[in-house]
N, C-alpha and C. Protein backbone atom coordinates (compact mmCIF):
# COMPACT_ATOMS: atom_id res chain seq x y z
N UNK A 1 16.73 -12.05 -4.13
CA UNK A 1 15.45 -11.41 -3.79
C UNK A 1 14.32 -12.33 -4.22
N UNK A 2 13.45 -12.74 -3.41
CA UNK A 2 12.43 -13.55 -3.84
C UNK A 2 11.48 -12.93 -4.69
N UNK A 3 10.53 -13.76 -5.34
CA UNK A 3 9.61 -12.77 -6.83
C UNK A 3 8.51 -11.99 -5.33
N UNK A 4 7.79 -10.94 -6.27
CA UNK A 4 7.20 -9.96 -5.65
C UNK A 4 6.15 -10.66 -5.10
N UNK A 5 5.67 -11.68 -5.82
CA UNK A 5 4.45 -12.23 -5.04
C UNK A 5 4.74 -13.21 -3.58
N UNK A 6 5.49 -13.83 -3.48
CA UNK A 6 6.28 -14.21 -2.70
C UNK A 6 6.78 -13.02 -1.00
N UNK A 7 6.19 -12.05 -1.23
CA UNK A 7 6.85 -11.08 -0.11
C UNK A 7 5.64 -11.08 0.17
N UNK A 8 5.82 -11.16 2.30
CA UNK A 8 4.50 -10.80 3.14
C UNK A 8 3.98 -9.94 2.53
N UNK A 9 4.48 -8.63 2.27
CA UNK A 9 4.02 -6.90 2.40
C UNK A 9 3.53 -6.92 1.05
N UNK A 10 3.81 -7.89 0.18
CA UNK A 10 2.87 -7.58 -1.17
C UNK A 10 1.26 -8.51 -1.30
N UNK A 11 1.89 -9.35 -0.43
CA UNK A 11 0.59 -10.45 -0.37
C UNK A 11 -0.79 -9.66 0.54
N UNK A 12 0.01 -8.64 2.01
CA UNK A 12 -1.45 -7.47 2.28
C UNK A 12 -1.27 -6.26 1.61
N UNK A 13 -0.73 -5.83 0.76
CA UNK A 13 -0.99 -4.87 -0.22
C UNK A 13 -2.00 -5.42 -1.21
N UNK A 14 -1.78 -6.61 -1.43
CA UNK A 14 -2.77 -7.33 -2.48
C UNK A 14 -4.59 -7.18 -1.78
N UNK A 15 -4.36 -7.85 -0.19
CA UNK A 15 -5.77 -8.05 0.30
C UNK A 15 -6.07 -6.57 0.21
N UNK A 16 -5.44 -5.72 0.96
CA UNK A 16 -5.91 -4.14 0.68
C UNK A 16 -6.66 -4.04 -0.57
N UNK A 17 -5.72 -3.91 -1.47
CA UNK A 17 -6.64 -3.93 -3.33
C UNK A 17 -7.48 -4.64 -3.07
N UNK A 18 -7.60 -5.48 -2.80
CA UNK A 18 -9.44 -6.21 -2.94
C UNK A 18 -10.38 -5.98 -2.36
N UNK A 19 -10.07 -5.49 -0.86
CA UNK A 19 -10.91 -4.75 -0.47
C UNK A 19 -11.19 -3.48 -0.72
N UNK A 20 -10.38 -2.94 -1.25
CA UNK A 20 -10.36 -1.68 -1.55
C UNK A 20 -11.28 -1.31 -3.23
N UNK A 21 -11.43 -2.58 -3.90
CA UNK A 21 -12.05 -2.48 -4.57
C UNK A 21 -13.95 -3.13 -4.56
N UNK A 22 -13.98 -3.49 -3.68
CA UNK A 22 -15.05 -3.69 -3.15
C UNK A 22 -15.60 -2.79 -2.38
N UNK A 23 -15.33 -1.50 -2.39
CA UNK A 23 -15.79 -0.78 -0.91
C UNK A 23 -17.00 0.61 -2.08
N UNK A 24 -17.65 0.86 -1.51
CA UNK A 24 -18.82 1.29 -2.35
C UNK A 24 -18.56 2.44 -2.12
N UNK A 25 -18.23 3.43 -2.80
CA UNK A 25 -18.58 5.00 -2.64
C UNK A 25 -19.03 5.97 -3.12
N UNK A 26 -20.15 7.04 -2.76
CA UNK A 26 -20.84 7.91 -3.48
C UNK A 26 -20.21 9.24 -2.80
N UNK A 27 -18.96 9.44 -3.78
CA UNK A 27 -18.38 10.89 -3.33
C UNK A 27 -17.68 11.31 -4.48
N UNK A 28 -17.89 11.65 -5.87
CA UNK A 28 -17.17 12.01 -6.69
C UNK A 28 -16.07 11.07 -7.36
N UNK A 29 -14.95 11.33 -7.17
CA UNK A 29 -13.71 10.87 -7.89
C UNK A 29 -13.03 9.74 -6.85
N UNK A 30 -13.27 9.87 -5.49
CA UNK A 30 -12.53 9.67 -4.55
C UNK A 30 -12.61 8.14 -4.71
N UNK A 31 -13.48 6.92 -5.27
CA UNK A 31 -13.66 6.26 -5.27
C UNK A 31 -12.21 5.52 -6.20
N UNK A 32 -12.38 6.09 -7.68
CA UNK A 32 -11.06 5.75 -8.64
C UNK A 32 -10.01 6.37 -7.81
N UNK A 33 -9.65 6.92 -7.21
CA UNK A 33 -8.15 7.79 -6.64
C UNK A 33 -7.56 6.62 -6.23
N UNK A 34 -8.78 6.36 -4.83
CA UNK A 34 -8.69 5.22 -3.61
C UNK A 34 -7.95 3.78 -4.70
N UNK A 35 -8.67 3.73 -5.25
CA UNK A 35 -8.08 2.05 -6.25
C UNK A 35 -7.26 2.30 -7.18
N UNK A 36 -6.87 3.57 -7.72
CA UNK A 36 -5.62 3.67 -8.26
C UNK A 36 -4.43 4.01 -6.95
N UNK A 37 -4.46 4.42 -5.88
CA UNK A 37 -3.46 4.03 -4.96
C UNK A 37 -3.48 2.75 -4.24
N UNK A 38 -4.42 2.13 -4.15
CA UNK A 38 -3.79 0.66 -3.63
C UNK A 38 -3.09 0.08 -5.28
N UNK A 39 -3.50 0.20 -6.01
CA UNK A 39 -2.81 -0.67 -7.19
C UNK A 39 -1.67 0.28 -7.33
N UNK A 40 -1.14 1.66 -7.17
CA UNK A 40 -0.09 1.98 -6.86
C UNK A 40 1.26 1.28 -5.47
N UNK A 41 0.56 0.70 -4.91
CA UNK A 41 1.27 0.15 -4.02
C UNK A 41 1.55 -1.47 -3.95
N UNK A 42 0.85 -1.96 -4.53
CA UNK A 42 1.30 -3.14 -5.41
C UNK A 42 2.09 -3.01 -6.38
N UNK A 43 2.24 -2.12 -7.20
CA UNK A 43 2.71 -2.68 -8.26
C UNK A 43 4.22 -1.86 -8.33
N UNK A 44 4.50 -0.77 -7.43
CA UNK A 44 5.33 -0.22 -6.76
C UNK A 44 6.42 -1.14 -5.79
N UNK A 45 6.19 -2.00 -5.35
CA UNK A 45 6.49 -3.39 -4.17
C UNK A 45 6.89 -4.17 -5.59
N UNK A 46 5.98 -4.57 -6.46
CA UNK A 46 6.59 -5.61 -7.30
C UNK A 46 7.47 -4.84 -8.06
N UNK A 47 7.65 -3.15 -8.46
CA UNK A 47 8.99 -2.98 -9.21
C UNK A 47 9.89 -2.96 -8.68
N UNK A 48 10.02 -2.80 -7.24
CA UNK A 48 11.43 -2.60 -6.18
C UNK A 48 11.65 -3.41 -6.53
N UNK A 49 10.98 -4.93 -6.27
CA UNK A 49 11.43 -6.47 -5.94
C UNK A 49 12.34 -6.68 -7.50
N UNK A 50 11.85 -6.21 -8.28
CA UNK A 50 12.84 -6.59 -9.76
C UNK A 50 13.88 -5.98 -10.21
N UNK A 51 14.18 -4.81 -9.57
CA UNK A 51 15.06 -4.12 -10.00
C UNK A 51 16.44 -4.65 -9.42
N UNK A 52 16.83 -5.68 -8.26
CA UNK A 52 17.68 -6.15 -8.32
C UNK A 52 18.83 -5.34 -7.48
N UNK A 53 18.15 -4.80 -6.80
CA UNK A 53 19.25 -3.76 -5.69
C UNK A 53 18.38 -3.58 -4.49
N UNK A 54 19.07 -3.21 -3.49
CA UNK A 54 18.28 -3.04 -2.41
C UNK A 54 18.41 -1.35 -2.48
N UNK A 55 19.14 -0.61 -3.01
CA UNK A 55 19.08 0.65 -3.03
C UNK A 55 17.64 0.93 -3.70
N UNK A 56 17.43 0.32 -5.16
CA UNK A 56 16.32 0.36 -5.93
C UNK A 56 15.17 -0.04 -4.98
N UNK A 57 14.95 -1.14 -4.29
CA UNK A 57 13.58 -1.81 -3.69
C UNK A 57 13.78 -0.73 -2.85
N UNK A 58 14.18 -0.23 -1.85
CA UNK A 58 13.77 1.02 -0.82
C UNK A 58 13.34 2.46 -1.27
N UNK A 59 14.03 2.29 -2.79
CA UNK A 59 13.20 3.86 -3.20
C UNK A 59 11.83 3.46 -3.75
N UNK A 60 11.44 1.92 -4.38
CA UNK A 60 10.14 1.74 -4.52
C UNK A 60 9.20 1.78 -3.37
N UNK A 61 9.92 0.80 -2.24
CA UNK A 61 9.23 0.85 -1.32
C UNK A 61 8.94 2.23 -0.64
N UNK A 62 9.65 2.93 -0.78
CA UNK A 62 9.29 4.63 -0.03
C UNK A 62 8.40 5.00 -0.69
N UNK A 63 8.20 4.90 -2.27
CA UNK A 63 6.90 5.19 -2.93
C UNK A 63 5.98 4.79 -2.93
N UNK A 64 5.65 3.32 -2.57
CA UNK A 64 4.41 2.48 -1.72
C UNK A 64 4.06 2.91 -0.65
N UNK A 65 4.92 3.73 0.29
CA UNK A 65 4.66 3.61 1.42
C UNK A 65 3.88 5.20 1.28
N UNK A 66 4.29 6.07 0.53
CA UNK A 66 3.62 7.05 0.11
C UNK A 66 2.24 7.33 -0.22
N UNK A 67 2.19 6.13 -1.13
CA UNK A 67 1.06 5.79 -1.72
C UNK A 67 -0.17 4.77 -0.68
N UNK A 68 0.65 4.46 0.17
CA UNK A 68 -0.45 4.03 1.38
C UNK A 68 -0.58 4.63 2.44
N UNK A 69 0.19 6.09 2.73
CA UNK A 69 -0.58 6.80 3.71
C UNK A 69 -1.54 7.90 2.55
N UNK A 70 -1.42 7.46 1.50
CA UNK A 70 -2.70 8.37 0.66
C UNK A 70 -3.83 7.35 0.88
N UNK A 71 -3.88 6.18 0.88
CA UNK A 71 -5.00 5.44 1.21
C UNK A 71 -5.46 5.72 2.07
N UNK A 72 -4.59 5.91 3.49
CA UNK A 72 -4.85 5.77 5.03
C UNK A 72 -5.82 7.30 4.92
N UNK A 73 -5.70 8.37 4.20
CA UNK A 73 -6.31 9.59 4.15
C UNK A 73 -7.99 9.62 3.61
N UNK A 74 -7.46 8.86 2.13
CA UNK A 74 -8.75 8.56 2.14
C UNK A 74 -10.19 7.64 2.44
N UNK A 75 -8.96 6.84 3.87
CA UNK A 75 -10.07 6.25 4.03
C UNK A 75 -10.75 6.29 5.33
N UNK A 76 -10.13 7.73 5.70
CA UNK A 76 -10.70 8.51 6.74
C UNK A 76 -11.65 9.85 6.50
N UNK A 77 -11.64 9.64 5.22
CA UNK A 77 -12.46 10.87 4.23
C UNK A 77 -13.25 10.15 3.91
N UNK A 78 -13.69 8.55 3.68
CA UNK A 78 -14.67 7.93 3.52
C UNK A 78 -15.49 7.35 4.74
N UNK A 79 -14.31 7.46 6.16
CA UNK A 79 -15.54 6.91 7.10
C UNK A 79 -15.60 7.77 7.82
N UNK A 80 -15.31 9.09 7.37
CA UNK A 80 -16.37 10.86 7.79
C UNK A 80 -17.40 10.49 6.72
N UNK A 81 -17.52 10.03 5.61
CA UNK A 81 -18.72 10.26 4.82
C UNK A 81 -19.93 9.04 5.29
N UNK A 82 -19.26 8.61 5.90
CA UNK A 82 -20.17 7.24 6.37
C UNK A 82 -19.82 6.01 5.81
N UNK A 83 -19.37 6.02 5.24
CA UNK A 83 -18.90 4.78 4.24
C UNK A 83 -18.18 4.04 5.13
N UNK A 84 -18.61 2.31 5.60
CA UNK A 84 -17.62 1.87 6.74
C UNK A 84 -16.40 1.12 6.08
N UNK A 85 -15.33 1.28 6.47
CA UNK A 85 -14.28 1.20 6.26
C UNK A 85 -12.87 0.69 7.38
N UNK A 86 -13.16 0.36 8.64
CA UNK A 86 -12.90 0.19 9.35
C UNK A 86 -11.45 -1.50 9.38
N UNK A 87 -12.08 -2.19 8.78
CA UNK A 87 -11.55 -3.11 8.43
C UNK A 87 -10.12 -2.98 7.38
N UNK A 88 -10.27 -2.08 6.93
CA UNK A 88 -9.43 -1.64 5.53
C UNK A 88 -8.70 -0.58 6.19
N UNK A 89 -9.29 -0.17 7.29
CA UNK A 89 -8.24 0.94 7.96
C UNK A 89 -7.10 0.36 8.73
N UNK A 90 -7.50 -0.92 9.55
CA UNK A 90 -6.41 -2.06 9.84
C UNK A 90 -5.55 -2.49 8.78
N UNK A 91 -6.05 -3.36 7.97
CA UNK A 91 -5.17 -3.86 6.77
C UNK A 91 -4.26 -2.39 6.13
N UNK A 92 -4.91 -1.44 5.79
CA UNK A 92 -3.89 -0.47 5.54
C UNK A 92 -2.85 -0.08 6.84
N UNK A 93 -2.92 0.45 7.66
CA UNK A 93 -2.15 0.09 8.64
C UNK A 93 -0.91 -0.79 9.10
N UNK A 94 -0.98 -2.20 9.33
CA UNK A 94 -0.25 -3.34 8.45
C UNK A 94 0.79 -3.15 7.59
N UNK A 95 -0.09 -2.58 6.55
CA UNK A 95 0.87 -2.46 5.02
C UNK A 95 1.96 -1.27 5.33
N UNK A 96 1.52 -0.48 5.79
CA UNK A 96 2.34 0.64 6.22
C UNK A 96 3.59 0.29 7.33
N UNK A 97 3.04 -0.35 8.33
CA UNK A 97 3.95 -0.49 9.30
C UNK A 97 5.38 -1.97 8.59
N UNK A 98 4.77 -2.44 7.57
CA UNK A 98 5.53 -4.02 7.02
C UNK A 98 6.24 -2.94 6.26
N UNK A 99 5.69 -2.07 5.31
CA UNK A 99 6.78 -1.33 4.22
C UNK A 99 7.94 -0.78 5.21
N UNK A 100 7.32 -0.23 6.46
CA UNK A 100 8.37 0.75 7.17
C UNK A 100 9.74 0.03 8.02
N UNK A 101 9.07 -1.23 8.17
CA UNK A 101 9.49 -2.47 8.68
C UNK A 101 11.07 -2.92 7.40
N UNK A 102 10.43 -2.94 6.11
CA UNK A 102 11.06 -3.54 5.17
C UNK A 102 12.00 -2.81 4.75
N UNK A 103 11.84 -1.43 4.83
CA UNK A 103 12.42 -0.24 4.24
C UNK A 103 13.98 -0.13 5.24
N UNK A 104 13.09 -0.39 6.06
CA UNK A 104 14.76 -0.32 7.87
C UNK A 104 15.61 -1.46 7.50
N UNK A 105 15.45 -2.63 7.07
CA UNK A 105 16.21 -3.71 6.85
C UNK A 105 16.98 -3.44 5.62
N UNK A 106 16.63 -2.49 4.46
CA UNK A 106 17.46 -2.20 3.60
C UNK A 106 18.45 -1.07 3.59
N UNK A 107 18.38 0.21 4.85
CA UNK A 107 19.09 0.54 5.14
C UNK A 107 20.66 0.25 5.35
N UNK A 108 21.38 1.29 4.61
CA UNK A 108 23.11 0.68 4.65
C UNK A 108 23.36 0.83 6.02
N UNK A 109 24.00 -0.32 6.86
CA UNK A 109 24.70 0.11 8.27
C UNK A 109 25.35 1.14 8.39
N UNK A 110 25.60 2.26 9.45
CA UNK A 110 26.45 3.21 9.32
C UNK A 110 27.40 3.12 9.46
């Protein structure tokens, strides 16, 4: 298994977090939620990758992938509030479709 930084799907989980921490919001809490789930999905991707099983990396990765359709939510709750976000709605997107992508390849053949 190559190290976590080394995997496509962690390298745009990463750009996500940065944008995701750059994105300005005046709505309560929703702002920390938003950046504690992209750093949930990084760092979720890098524990699969170490645990050294592909049984293990697909139950992390199912929890990343969890944790980035909670992004994908709120960041349709931020561009109802006006907040543009549009760009980050692609890159999340991406991340979702690479986890779902990654998750099928670790599937046991039947």
């Amino acid at each position: 298994m190559a190290r976590f930084q080394e995997l496509r799907v962690w390298q745009m989980a990463n750009r996500q977090l940065t944008g995701v921490a750059r994105v300005q919001i005046r709505f309560g809490d929703l702002e920390s939620q938003l950046r504690r789930a992209a750093i949930s999905v990084c760092s979720n991707i890098a524990e699969g990758a170490g645990r050294g099983s592909d049984a293990e990396l697909a139950r992390f990765l199912r929890i990343a992938r969890g944790s980035n359709d909670e992004i994908a939510a709120q960041l349709h709750i931020c561009a109802a509030l006006g907040t543009e976000v549009a760009e980050l709605m692609r890159v999340n997107a991406s991340v979702g479709k690479m986890l779902s992508a990654f998750i099928g390849t670790l599937r046991s053949p039947p």
